[in-house]
Protein backbone atom coordinates (compact mmCIF):
# COMPACT_ATOMS: atom_id res chain seq x y z
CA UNK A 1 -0.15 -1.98 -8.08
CA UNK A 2 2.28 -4.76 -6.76
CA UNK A 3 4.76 -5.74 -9.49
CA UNK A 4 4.78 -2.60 -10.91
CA UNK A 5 7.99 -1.32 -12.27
CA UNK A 6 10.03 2.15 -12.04
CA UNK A 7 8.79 3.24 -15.35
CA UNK A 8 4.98 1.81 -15.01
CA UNK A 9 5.01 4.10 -12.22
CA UNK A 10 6.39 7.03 -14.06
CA UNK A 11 4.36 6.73 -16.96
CA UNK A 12 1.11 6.25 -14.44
CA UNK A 13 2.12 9.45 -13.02
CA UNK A 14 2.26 10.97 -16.09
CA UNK A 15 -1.34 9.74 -17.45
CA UNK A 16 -2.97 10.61 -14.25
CA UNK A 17 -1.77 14.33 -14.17
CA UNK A 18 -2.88 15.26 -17.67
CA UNK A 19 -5.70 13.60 -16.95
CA UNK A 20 -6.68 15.38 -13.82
CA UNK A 21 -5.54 18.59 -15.66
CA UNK A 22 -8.34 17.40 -18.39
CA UNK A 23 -10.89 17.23 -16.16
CA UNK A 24 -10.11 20.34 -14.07
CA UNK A 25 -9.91 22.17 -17.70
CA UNK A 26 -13.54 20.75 -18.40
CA UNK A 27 -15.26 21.61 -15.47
CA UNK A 28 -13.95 25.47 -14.73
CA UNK A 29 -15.11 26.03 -18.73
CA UNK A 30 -18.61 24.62 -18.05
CA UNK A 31 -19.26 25.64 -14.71
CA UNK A 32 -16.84 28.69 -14.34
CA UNK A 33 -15.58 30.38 -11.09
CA UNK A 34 -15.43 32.83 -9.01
CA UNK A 35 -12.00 32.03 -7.77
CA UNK A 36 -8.49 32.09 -8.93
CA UNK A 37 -8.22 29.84 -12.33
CA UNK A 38 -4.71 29.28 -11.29
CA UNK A 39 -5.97 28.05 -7.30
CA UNK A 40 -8.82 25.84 -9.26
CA UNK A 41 -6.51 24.39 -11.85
CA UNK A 42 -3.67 22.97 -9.33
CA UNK A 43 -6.55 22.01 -6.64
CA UNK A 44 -8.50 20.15 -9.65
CA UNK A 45 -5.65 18.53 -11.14
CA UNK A 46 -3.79 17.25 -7.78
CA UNK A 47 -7.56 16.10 -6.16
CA UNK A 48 -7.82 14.17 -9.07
CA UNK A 49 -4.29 13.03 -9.50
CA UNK A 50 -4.12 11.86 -6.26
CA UNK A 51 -7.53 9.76 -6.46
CA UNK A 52 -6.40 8.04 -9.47
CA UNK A 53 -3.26 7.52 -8.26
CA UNK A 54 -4.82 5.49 -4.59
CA UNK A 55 -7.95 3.74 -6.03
CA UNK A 56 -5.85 1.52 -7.36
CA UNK A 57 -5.12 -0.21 -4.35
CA UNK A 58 -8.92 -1.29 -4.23
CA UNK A 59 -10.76 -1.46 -6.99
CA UNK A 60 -10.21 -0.92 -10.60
CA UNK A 61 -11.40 2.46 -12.35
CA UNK A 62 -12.99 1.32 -14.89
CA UNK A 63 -15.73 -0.20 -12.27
CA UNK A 64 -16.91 0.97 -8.90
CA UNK A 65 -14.30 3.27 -8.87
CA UNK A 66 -15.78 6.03 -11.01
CA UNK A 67 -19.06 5.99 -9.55
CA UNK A 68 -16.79 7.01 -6.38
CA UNK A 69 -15.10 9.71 -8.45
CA UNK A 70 -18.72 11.62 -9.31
CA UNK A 71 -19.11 11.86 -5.86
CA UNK A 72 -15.55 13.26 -5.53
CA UNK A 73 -16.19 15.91 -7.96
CA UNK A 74 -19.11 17.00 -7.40
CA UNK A 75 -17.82 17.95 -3.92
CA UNK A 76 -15.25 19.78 -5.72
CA UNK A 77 -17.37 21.50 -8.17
CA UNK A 78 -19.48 22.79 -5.06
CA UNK A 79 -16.32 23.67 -3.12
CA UNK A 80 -14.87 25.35 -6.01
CA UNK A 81 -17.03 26.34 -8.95
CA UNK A 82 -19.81 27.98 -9.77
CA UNK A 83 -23.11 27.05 -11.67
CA UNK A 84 -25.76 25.76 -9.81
CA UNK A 85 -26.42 22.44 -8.31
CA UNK A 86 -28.27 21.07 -11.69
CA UNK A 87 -25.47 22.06 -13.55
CA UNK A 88 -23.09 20.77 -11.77
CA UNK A 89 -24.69 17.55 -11.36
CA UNK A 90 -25.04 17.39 -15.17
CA UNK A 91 -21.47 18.05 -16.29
CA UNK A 92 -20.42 15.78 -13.20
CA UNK A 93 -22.57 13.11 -15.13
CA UNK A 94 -21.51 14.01 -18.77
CA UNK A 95 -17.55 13.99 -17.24
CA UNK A 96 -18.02 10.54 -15.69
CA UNK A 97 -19.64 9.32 -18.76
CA UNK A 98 -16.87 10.62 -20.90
CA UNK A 99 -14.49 9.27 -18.47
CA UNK A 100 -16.18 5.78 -18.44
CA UNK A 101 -16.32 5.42 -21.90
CA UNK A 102 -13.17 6.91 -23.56
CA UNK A 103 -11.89 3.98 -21.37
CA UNK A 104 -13.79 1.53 -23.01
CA UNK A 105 -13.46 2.58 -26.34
CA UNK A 106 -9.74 2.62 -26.10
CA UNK A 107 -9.42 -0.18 -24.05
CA UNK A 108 -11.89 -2.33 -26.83
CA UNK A 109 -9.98 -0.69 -29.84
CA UNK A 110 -6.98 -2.35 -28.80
CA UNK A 111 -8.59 -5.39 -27.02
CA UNK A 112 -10.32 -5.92 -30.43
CA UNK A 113 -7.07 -6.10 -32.47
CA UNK A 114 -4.51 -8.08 -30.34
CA UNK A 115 -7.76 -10.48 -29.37
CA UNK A 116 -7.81 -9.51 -25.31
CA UNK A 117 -10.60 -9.34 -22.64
CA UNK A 118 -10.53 -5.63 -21.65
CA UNK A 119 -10.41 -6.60 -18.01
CA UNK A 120 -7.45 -8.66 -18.62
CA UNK A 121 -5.58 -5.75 -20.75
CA UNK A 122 -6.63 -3.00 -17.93
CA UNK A 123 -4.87 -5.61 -15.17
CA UNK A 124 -1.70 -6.05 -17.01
CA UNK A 125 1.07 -3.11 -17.38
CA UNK A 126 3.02 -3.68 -20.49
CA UNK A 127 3.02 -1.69 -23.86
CA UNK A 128 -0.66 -3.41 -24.56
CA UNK A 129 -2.14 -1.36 -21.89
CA UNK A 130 0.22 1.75 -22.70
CA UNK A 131 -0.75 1.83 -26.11
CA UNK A 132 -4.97 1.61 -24.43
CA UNK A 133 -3.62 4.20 -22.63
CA UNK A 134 -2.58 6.48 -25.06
CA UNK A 135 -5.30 6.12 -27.50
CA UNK A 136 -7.87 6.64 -24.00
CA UNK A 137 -6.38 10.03 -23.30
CA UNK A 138 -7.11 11.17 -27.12
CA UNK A 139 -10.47 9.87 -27.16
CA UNK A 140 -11.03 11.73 -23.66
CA UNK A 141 -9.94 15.09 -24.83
CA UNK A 142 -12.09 14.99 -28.41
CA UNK A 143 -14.96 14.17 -26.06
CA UNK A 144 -14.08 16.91 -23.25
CA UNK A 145 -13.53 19.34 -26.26
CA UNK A 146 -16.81 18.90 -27.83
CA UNK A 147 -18.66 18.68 -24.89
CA UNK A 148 -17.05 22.40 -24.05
CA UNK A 149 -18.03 23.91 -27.57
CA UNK A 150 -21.72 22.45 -27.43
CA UNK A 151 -21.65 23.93 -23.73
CA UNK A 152 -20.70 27.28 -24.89
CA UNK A 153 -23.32 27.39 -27.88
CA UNK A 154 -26.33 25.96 -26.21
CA UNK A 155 -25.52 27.48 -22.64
CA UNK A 156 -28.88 29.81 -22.56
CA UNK A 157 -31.22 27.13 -23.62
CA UNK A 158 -30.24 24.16 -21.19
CA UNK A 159 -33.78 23.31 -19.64
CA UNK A 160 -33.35 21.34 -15.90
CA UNK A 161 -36.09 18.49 -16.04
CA UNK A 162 -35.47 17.86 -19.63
CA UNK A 163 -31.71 17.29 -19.15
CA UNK A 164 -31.76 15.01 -15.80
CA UNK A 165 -33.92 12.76 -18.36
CA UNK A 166 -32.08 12.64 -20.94
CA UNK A 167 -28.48 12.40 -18.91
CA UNK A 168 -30.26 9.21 -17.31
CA UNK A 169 -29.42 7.44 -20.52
CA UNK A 170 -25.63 7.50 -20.15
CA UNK A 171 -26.03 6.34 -15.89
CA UNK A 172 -27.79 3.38 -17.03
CA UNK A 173 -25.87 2.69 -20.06
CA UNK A 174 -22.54 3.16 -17.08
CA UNK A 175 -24.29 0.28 -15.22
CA UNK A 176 -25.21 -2.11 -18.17
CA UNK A 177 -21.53 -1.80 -19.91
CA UNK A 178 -20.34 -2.36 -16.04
CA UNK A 179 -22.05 -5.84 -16.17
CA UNK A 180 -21.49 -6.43 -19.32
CA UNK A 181 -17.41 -5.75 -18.63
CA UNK A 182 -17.88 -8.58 -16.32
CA UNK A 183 -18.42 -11.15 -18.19
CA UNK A 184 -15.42 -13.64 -18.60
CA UNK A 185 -13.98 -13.50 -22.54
CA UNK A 186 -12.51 -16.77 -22.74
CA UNK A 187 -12.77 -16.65 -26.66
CA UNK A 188 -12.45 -14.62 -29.33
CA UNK A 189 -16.03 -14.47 -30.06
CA UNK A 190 -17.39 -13.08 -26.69
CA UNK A 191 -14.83 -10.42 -27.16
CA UNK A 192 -15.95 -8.88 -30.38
CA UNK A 193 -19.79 -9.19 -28.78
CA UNK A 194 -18.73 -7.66 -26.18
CA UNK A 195 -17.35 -4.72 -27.93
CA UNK A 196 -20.17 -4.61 -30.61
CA UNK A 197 -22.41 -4.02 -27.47
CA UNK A 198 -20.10 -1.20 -26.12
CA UNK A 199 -19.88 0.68 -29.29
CA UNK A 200 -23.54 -0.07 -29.79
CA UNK A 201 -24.15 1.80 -26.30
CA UNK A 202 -22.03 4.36 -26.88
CA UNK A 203 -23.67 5.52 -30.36
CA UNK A 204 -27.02 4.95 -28.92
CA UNK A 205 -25.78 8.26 -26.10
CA UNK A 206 -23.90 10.18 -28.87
CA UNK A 207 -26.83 9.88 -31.12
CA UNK A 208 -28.73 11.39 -27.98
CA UNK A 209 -26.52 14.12 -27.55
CA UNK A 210 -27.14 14.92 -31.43
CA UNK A 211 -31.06 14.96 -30.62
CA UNK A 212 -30.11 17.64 -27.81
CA UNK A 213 -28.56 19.86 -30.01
CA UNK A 214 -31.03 19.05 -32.47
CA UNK A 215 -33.61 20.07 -30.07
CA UNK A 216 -31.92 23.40 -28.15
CA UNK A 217 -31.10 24.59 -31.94
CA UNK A 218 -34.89 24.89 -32.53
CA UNK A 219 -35.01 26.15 -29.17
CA UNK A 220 -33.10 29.03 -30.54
CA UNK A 221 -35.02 29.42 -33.81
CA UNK A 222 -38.10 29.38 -31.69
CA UNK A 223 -36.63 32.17 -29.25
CA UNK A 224 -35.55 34.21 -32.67
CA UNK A 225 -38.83 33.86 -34.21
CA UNK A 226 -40.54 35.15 -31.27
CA UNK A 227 -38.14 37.90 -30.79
CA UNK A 228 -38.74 39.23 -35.05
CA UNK A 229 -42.88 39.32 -34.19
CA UNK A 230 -42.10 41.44 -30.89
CA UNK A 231 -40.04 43.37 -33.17
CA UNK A 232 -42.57 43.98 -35.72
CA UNK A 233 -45.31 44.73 -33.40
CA UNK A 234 -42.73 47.18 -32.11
CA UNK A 235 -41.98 48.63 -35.26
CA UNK A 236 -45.69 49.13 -35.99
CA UNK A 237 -46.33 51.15 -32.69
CA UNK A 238 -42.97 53.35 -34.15
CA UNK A 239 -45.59 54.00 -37.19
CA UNK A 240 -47.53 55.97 -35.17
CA UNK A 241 -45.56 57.08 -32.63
CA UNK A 242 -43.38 58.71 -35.31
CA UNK A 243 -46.13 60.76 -37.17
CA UNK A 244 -47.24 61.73 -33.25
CA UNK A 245 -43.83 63.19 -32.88
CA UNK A 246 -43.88 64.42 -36.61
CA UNK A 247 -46.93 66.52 -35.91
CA UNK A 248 -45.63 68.06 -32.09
CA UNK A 249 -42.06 68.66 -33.70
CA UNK A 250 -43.87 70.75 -35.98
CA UNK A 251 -46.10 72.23 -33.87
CA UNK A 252 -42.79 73.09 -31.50
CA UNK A 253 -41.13 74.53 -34.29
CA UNK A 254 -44.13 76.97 -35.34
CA UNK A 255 -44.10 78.07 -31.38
CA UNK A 256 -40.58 78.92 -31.06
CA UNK A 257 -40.47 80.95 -33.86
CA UNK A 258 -43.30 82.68 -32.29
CA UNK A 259 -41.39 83.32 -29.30
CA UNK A 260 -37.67 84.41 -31.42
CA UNK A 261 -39.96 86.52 -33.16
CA UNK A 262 -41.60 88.06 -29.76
CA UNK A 263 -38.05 87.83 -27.86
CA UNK A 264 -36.37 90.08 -30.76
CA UNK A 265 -39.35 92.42 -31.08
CA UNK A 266 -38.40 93.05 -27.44
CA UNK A 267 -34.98 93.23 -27.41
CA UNK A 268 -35.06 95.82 -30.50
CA UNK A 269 -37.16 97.64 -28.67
CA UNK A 270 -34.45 97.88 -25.21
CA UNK A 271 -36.97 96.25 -23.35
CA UNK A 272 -34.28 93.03 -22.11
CA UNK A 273 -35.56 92.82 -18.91
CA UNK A 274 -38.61 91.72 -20.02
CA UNK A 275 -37.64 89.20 -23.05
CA UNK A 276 -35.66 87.59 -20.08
CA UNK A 277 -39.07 87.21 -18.23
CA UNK A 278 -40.52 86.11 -21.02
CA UNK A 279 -38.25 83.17 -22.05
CA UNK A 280 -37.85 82.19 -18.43
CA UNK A 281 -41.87 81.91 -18.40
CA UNK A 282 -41.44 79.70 -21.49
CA UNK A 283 -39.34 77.46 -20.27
CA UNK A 284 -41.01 77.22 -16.93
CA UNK A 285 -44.24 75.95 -18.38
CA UNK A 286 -42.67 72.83 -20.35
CA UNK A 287 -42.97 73.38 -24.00
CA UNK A 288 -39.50 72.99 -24.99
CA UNK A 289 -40.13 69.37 -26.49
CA UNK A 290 -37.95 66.45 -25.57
CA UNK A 291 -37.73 63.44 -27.59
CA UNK A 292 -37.31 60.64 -25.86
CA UNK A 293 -37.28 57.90 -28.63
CA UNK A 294 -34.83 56.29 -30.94
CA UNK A 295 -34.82 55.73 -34.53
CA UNK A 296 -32.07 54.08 -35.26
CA UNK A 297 -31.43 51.88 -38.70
CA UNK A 298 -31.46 48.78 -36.62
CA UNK A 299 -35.13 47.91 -35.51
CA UNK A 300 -33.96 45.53 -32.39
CA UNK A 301 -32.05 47.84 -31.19
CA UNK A 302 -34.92 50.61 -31.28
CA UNK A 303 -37.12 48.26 -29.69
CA UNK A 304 -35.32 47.50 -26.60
CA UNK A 305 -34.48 51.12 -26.12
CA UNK A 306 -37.50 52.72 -26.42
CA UNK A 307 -38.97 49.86 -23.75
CA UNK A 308 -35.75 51.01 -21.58
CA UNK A 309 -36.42 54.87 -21.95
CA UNK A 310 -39.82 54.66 -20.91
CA UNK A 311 -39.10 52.36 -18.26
CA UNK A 312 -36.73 55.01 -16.84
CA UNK A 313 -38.81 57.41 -17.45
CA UNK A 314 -41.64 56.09 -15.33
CA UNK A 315 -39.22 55.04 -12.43
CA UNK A 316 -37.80 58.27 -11.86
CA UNK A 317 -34.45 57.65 -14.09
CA UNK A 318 -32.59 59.84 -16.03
CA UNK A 319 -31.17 58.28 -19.04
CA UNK A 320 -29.43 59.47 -22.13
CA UNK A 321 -28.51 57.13 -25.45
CA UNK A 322 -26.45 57.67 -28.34
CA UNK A 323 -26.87 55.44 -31.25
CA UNK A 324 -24.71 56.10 -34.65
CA UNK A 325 -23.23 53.89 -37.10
CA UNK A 326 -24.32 51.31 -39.29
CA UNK A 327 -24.80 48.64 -36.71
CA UNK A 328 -24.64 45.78 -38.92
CA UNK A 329 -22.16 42.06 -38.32
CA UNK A 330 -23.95 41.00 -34.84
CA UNK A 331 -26.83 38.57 -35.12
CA UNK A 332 -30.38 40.32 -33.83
CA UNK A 333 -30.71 37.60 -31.25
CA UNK A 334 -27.03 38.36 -30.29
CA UNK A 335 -28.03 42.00 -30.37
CA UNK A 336 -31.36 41.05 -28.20
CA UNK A 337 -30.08 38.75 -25.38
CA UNK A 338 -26.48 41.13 -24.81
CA UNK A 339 -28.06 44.43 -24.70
CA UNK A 340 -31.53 43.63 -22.68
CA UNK A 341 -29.16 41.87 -20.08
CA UNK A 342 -26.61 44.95 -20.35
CA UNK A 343 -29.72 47.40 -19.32
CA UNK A 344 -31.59 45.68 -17.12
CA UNK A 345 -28.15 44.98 -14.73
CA UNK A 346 -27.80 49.03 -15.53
CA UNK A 347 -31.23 50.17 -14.24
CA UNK A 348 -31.09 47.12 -11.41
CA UNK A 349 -27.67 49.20 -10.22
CA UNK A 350 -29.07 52.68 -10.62
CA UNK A 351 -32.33 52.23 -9.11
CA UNK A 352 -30.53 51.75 -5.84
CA UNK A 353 -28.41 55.01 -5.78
CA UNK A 354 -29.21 58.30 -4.49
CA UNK A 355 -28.80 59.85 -7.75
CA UNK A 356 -30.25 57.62 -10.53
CA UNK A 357 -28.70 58.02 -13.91
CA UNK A 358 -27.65 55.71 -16.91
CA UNK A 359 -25.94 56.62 -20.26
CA UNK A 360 -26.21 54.41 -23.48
CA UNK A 361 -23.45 54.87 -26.26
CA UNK A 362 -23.70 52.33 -29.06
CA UNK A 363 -21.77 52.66 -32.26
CA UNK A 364 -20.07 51.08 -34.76
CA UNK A 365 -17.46 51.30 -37.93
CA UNK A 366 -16.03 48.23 -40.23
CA UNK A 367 -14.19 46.09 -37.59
CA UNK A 368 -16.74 46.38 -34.64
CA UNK A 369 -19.67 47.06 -32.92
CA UNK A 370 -18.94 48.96 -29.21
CA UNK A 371 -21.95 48.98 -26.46
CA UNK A 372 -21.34 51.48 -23.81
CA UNK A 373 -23.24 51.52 -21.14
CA UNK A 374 -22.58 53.70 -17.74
CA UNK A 375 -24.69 53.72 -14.45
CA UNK A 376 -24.76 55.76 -11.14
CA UNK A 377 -24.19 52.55 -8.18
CA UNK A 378 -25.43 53.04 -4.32
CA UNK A 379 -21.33 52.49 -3.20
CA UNK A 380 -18.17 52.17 -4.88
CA UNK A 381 -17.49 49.53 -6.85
CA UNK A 382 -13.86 49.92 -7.82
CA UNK A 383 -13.28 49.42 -4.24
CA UNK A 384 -15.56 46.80 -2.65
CA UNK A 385 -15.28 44.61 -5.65
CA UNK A 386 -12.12 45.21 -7.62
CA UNK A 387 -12.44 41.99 -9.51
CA UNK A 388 -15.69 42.50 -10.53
CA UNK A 389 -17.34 39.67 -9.74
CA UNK A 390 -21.25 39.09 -10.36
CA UNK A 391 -23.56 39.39 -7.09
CA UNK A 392 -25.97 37.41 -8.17
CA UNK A 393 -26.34 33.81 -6.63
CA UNK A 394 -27.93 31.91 -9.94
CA UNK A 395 -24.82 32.48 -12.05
CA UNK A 396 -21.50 32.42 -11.91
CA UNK A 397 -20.28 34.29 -15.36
């Protein structure tokens, strides 16, 4: 940092704050937290800030120095984030990657067009290196942005083993563009090589990152797919389970009018006493019929139900739904994944109190689609966990 002036150091300051903000921002949206945002963002942002601000008295960035930074944040995404440890080891990677090679692609942009080594232009602090600069902290946020909205669309389908692989790519291509970085430019054709081979690396891990998506979208389809065939084998046990309750409705119906008829013969006739017996003996032996299914217009939402009911219903749970509406603008695998998750946390929670109950509302009209779902808990949760933080270890949402 020696001959730096008042303003190199000002602008430095600058870059390095809404950089460490960046990077902060990233990593709390990917990994999320059980803490205060407001604690995570200042930590995140001054760590980093501060690290930037000190490598630069041995070693450049660009070079050994963000190998030293994964380390760095991954001991501040397990200090302060949540996720576990493969995904925070595999948005560490992704960030240093991003970090690397925003970098490079600014720093080759300009190197390209005013004929400079990118070595030489990172070393020297005039508007050359301000103007890298600038166009590096663009390139860094489209990448942190995308990164973000592919994390929050393909969140449920990241498989472990599958993306340590793949996320090898970008560590080796880290260490080849490293070597190839230090190679001496003393002409203008090395140069341009040299930055044909960094934009050749650097489409070789975007077009990877397009086969992921590629790959977790037909993930998805494959996950749909085999959610519509439970459906329909669903639907064709409602066949039959309807006409069963078709038939006993009827059958119900014919008995109670048997017994109005009996219970008014005996009222008519001042004997009161008795029709009291005699309903209390009817209800005593269990023939007032309960239905315990749904038959709602939406068949996903029937089938997951009716697996919950008699779930309950065999574990001692008492449980009462509500469905109305026409429940129509939410995707059935939306439907699927948010209301099996929604119940099974419900009957988790209410199979640990004393007295075990859970109610079900789910309705609709032209703007929305509410789910409503209420459980008896073994203590208070208002008070031991006002924030209402999850209790589970494996996620952090």
């Amino acid at each position: 940092m020696s001959g730096w002036g008042v303003y190199d150091v000002i602008i430095e300051i600058i870059l390095n704050i809404f950089q460490g903000f960046m990077v902060t921002w990233y990593l709390q949206k990917c990994l999320g937290t059980d803490r205060e945002k407001k604690d995570v963002y200042i930590t995140g942002t001054v760590y980093t800030f501060l690290y930037l601000m000190l490598q630069g008295y041995f070693t450049d960035f660009e070079g050994v120095g963000i190998l030293i930074y994964l380390g760095l944040s991954l001991f501040f995404s397990y200090m302060m984030l949540g996720g576990t440890f493969i995904k925070k080891l595999v948005y560490n990677i992704m960030l240093v990657f991003v970090l690397a090679f925003s970098s490079v692609i600014a720093g080759n942009i300009v190197g390209l067009v005013l004929s400079k080594d990118f070595m030489e232009l990172i070393k020297t602090r005039n508007i050359d290196y301000y103007i890298a600069a600038f166009v590096n902290q663009i390139v860094l946020m489209s990448f942190l942005l995308i990164i973000v909205k592919m994390e929050e669309r393909t969140r449920s389908f990241l498989k472990d083993r599958y993306i340590i692989l793949t996320l090898s790519i970008p560590i080796i291509t880290i260490m080849v563009c490293a070597g190839v970085l230090s190679i001496d430019a003393d002409n203008g054709n090395n140069i341009v090589y040299t930055s044909v081979v960094i934009i050749g690396l650097v489409a070789i891990n975007i077009i990877t990152i397009i086969l992921l998506m590629m790959e977790q979208n037909i993930c998805q389809k494959q996950a749909e797919n085999a959610i519509q065939m439970e459906m329909l084998e669903h639907q064709k046990q409602n066949v039959d389970e309807i006409n069963k309750v078709y038939l006993e409705t009827k059958k119900v119906r014919h008995e109670i009018t048997k017994v109005i008829d009996m219970t008014q013969y005996l009222i008519e006739n001042g004997q009161q006493e008795r029709a009291v017996n005699y309903l209390s003996e009817f209800q005593k032996e269990g023939k007032l019929y309960r239905q315990d299914n749904i038959y709602s217009e939406n068949a996903i939402i029937n089938h997951i139900l009716n697996r919950k009911i008699e779930y309950c219903n065999n574990n001692g749970l008492s449980i009462k739904c509500m469905v109305c509406g026409e429940l129509k603008g939410v995707s059935d695998y939306d439907i699927h994944i948010i209301l099996e998750n929604l119940l099974d946390n419900a009957i988790e929670a209410a199979l640990k109190a004393v007295n075990k109950r859970i109610s079900v509302d789910i309705y609709s009209d032209e703007q929305a689609m509410v789910i409503k779902i209420s459980n008896t808990t073994e203590e208070n949760v208002l008070k031991n966990n006002p924030e209402m933080n999850t209790t589970k270890k494996d996620n952090s949402y």
